[in-house]
PDB file of N, CA and C in Angstrom:
ATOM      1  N   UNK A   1      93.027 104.523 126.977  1.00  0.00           N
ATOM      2  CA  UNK A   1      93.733 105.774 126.898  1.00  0.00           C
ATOM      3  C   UNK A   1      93.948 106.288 128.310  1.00  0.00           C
ATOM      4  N   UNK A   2      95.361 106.800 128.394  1.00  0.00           N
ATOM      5  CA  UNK A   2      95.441 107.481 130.006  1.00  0.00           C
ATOM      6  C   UNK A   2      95.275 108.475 130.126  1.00  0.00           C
ATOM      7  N   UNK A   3      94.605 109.315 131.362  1.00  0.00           N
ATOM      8  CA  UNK A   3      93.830 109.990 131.369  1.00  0.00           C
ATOM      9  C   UNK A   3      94.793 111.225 131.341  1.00  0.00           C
ATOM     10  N   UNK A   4      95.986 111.259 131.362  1.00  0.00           N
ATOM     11  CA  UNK A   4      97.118 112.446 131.021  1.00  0.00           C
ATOM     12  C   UNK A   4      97.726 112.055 129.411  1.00  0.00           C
ATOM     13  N   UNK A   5      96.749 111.382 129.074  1.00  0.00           N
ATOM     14  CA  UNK A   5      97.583 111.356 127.925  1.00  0.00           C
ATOM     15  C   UNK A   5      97.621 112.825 126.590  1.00  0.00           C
ATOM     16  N   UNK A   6      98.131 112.989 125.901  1.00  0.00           N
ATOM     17  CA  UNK A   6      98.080 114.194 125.339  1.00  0.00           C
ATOM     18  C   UNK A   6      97.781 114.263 123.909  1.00  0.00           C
ATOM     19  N   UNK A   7      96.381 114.547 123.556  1.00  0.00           N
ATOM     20  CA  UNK A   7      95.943 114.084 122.325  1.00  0.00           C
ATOM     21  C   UNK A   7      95.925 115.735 121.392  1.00  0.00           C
ATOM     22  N   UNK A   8      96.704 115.807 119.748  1.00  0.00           N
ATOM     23  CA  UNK A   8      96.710 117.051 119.524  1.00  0.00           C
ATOM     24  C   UNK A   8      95.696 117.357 118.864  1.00  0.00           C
ATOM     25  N   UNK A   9      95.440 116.235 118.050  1.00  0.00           N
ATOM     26  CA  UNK A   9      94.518 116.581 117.113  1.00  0.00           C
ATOM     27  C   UNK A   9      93.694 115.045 117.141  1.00  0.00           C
ATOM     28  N   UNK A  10      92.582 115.347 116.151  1.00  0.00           N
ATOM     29  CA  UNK A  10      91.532 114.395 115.881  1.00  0.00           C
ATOM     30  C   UNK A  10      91.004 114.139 114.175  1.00  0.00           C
ATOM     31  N   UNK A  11      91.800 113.317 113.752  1.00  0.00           N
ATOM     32  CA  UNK A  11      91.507 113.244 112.076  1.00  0.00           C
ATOM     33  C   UNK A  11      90.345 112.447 112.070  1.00  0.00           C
ATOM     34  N   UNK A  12      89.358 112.764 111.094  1.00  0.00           N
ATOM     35  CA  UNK A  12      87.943 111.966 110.997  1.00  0.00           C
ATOM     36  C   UNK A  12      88.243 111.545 109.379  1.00  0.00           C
ATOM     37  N   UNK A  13      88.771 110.063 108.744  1.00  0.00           N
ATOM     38  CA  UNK A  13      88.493 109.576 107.773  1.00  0.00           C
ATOM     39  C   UNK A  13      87.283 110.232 107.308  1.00  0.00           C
ATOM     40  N   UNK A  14      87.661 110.703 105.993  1.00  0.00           N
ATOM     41  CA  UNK A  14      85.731 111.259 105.103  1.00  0.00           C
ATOM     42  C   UNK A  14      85.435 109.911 104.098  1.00  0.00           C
ATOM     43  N   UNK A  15      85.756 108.841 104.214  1.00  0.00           N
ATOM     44  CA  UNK A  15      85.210 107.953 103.745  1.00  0.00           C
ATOM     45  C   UNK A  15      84.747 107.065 104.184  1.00  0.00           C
ATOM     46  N   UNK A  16      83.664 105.836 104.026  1.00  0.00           N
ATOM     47  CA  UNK A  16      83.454 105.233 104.768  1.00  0.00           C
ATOM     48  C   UNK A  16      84.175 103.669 104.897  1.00  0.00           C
ATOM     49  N   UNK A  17      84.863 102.929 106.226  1.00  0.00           N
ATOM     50  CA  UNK A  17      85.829 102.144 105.680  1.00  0.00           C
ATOM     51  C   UNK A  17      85.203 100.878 106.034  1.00  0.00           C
ATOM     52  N   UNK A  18      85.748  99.827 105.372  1.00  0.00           N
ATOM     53  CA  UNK A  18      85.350  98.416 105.510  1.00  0.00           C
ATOM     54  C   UNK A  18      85.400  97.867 107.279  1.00  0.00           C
ATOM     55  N   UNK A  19      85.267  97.389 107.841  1.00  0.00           N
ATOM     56  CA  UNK A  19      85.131  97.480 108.874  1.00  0.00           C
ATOM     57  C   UNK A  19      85.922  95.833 109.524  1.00  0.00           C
ATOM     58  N   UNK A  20      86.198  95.566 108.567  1.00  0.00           N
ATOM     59  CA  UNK A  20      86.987  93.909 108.731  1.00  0.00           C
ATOM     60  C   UNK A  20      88.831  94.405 108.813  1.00  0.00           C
ATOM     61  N   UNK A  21      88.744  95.637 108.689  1.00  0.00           N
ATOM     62  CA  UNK A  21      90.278  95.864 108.233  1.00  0.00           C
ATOM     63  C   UNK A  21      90.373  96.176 109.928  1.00  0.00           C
ATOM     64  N   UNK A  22      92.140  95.621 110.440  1.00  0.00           N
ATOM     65  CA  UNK A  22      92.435  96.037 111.581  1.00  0.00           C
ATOM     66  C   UNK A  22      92.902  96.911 111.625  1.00  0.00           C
ATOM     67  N   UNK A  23      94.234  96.794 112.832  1.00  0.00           N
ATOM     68  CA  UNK A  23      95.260  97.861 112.821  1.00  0.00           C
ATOM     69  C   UNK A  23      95.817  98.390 111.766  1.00  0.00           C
ATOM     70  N   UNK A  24      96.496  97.265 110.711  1.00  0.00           N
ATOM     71  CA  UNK A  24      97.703  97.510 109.887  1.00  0.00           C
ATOM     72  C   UNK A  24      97.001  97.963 108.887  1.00  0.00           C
ATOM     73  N   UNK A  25      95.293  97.561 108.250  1.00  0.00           N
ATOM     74  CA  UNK A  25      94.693  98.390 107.268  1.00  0.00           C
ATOM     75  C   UNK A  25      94.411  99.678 107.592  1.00  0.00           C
ATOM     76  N   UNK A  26      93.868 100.013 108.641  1.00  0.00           N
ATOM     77  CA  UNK A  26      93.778 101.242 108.903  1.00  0.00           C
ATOM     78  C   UNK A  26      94.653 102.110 109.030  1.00  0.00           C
ATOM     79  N   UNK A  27      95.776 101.556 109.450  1.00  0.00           N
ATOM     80  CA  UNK A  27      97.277 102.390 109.607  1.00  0.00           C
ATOM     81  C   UNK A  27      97.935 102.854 108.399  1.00  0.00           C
ATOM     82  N   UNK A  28      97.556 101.604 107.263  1.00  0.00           N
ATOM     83  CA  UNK A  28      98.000 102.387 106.092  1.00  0.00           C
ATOM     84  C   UNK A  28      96.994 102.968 105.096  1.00  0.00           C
ATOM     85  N   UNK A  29      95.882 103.040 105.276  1.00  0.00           N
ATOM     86  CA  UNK A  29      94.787 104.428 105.231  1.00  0.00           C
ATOM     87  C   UNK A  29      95.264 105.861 105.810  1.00  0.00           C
ATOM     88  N   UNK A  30      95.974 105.449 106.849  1.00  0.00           N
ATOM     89  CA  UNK A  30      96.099 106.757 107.496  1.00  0.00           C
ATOM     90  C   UNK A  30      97.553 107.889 106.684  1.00  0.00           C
ATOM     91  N   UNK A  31      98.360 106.681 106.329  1.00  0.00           N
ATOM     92  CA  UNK A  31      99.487 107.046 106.119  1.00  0.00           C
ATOM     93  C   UNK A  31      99.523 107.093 104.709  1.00  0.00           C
ATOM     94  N   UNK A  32      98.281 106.502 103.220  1.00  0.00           N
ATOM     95  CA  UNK A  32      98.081 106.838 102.334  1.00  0.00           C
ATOM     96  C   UNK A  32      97.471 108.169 101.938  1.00  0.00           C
ATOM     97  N   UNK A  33      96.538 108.039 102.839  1.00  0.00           N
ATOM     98  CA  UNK A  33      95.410 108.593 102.225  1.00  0.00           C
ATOM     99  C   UNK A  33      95.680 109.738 103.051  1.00  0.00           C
ATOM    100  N   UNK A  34      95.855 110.129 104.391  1.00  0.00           N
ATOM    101  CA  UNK A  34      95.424 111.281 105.105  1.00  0.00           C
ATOM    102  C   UNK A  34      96.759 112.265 105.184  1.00  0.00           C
ATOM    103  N   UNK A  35      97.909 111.043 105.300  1.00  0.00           N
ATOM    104  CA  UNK A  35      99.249 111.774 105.163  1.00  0.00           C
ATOM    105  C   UNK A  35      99.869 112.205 106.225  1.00  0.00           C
ATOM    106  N   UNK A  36      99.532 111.397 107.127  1.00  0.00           N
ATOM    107  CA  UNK A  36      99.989 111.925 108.558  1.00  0.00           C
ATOM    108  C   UNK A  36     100.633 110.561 109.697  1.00  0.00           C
ATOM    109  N   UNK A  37     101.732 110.729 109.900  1.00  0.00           N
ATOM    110  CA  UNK A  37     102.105 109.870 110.635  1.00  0.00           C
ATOM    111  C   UNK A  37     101.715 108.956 111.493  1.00  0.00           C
ATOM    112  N   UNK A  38     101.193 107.908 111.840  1.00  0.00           N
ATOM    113  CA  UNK A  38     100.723 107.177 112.875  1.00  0.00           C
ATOM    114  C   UNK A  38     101.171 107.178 114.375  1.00  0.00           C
ATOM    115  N   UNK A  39     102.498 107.892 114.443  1.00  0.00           N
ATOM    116  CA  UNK A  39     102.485 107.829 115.685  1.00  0.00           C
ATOM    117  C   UNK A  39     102.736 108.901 116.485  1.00  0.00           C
ATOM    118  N   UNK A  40     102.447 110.015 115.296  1.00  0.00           N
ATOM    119  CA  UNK A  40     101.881 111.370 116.104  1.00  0.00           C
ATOM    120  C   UNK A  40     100.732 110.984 117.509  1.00  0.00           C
ATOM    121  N   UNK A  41     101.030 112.013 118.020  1.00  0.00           N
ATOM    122  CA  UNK A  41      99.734 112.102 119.301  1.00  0.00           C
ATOM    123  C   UNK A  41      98.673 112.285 118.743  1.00  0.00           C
ATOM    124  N   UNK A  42      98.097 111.599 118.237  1.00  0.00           N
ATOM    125  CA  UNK A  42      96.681 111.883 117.165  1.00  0.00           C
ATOM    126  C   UNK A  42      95.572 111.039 117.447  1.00  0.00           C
ATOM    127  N   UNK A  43      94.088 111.056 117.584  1.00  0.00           N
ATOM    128  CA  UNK A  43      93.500 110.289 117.113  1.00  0.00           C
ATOM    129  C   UNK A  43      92.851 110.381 115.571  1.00  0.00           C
ATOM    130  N   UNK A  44      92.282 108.651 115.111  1.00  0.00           N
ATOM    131  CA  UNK A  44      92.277 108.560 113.358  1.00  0.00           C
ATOM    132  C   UNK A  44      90.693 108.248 113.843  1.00  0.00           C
ATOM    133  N   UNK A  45      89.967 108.455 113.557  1.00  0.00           N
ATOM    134  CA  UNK A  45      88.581 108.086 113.593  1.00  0.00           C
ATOM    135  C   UNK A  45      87.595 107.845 111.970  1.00  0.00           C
ATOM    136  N   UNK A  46      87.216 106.391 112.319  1.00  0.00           N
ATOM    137  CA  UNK A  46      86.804 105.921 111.114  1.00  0.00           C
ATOM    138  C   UNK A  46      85.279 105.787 111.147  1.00  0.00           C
ATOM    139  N   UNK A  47      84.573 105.941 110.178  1.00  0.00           N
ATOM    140  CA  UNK A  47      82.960 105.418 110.633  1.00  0.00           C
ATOM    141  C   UNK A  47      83.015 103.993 108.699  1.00  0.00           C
ATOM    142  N   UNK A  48      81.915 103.347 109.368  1.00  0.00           N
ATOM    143  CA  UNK A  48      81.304 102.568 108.415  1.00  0.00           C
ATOM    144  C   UNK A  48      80.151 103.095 107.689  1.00  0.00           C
ATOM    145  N   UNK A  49      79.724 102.178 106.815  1.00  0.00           N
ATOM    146  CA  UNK A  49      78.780 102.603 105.754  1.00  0.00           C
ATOM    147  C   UNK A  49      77.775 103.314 105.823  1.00  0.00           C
ATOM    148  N   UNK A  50      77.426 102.336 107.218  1.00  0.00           N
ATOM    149  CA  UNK A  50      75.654 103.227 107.657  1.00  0.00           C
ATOM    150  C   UNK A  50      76.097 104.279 108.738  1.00  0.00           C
ATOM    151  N   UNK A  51      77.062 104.357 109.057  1.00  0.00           N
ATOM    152  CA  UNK A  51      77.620 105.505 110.194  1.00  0.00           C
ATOM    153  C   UNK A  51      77.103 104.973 111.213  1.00  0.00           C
ATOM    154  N   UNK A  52      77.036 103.574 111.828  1.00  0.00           N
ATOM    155  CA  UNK A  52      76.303 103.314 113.019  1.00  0.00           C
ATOM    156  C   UNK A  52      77.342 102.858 113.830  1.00  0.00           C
ATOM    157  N   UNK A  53      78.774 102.796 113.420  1.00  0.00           N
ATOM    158  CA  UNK A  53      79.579 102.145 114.501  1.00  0.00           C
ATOM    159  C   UNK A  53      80.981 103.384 113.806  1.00  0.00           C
ATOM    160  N   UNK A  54      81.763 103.119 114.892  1.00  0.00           N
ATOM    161  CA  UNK A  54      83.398 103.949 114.698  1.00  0.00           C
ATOM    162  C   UNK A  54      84.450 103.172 115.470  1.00  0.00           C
ATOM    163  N   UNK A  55      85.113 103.133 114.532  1.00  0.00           N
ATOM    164  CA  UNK A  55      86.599 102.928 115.330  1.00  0.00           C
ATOM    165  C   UNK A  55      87.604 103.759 115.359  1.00  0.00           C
ATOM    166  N   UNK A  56      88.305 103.626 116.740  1.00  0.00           N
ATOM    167  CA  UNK A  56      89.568 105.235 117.041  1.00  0.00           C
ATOM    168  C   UNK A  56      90.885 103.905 116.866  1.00  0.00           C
ATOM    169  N   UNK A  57      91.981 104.622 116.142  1.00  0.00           N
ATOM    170  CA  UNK A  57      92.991 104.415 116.211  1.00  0.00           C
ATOM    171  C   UNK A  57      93.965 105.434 116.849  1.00  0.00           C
ATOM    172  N   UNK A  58      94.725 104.922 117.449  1.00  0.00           N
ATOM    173  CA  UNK A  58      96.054 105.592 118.257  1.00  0.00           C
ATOM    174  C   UNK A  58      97.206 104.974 118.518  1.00  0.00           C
ATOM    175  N   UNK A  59      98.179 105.743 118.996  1.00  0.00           N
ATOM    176  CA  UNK A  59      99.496 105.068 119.197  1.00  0.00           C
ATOM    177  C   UNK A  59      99.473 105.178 120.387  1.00  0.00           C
ATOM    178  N   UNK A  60      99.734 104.720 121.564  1.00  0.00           N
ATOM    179  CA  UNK A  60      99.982 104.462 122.576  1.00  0.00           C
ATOM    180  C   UNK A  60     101.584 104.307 123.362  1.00  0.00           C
ATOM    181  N   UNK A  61     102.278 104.772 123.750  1.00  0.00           N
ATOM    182  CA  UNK A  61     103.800 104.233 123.890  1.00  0.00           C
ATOM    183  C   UNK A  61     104.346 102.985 123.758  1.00  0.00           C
ATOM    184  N   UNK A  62     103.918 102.182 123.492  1.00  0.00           N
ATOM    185  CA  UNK A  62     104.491 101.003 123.327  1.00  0.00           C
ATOM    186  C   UNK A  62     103.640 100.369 122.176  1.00  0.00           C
ATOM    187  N   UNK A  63     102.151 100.525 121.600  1.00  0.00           N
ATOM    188  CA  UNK A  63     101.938  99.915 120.482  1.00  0.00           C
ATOM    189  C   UNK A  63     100.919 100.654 119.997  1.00  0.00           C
ATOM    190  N   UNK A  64      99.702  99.707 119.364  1.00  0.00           N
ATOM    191  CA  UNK A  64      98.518 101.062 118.629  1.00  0.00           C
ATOM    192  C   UNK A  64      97.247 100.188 119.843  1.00  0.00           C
ATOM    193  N   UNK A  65      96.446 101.246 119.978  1.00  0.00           N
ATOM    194  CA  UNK A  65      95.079 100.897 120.449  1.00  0.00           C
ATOM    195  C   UNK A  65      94.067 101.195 119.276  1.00  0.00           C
ATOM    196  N   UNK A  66      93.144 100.156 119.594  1.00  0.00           N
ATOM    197  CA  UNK A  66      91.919 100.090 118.545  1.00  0.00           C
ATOM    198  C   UNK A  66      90.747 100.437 119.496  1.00  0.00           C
ATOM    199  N   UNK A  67      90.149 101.305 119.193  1.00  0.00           N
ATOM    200  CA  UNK A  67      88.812 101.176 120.420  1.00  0.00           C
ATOM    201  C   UNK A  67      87.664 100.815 119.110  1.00  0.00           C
ATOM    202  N   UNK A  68      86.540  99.974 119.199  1.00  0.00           N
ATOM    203  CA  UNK A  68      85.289 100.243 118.476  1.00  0.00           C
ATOM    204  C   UNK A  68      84.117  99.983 119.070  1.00  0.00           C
ATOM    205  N   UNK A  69      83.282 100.805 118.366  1.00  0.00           N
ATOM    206  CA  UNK A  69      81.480 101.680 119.237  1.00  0.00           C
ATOM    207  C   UNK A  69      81.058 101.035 118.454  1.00  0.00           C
TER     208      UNK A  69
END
């Protein structure tokens, strides 16, 4: 992420998601379930079962970034 980049908001998935799913599963989690465009200035933040790891989804200008903890 660049460090001017301009983030508006921060959606936190309230479920916990499979963690094998990439970009394109998570992208259409986002766009089922949460209802919000993917390539808003947004970050999507997901946790797993035991809440011990997260992954951020974003759009980036030219494609999506995946970060995971």
């Amino acid at each position: 992420m660049r460090p001017d980049a301009k983030v508006e908001k921060v959606y936190l998935y309230p479920k916990a998601v499979d963690f094998r799913k990439s970009i394109d599963g998570l992208a259409a989690l986002v766009e089922l379930d949460i209802k919000v465009a993917v390539f808003d200035p947004v970050l999507f933040v997901f946790l797993n079962r035991h809440r011990n790891r997260v992954k951020i989804l974003y759009w980036e200008r030219n494609g999506f970034c995946l970060w995971l903890k």
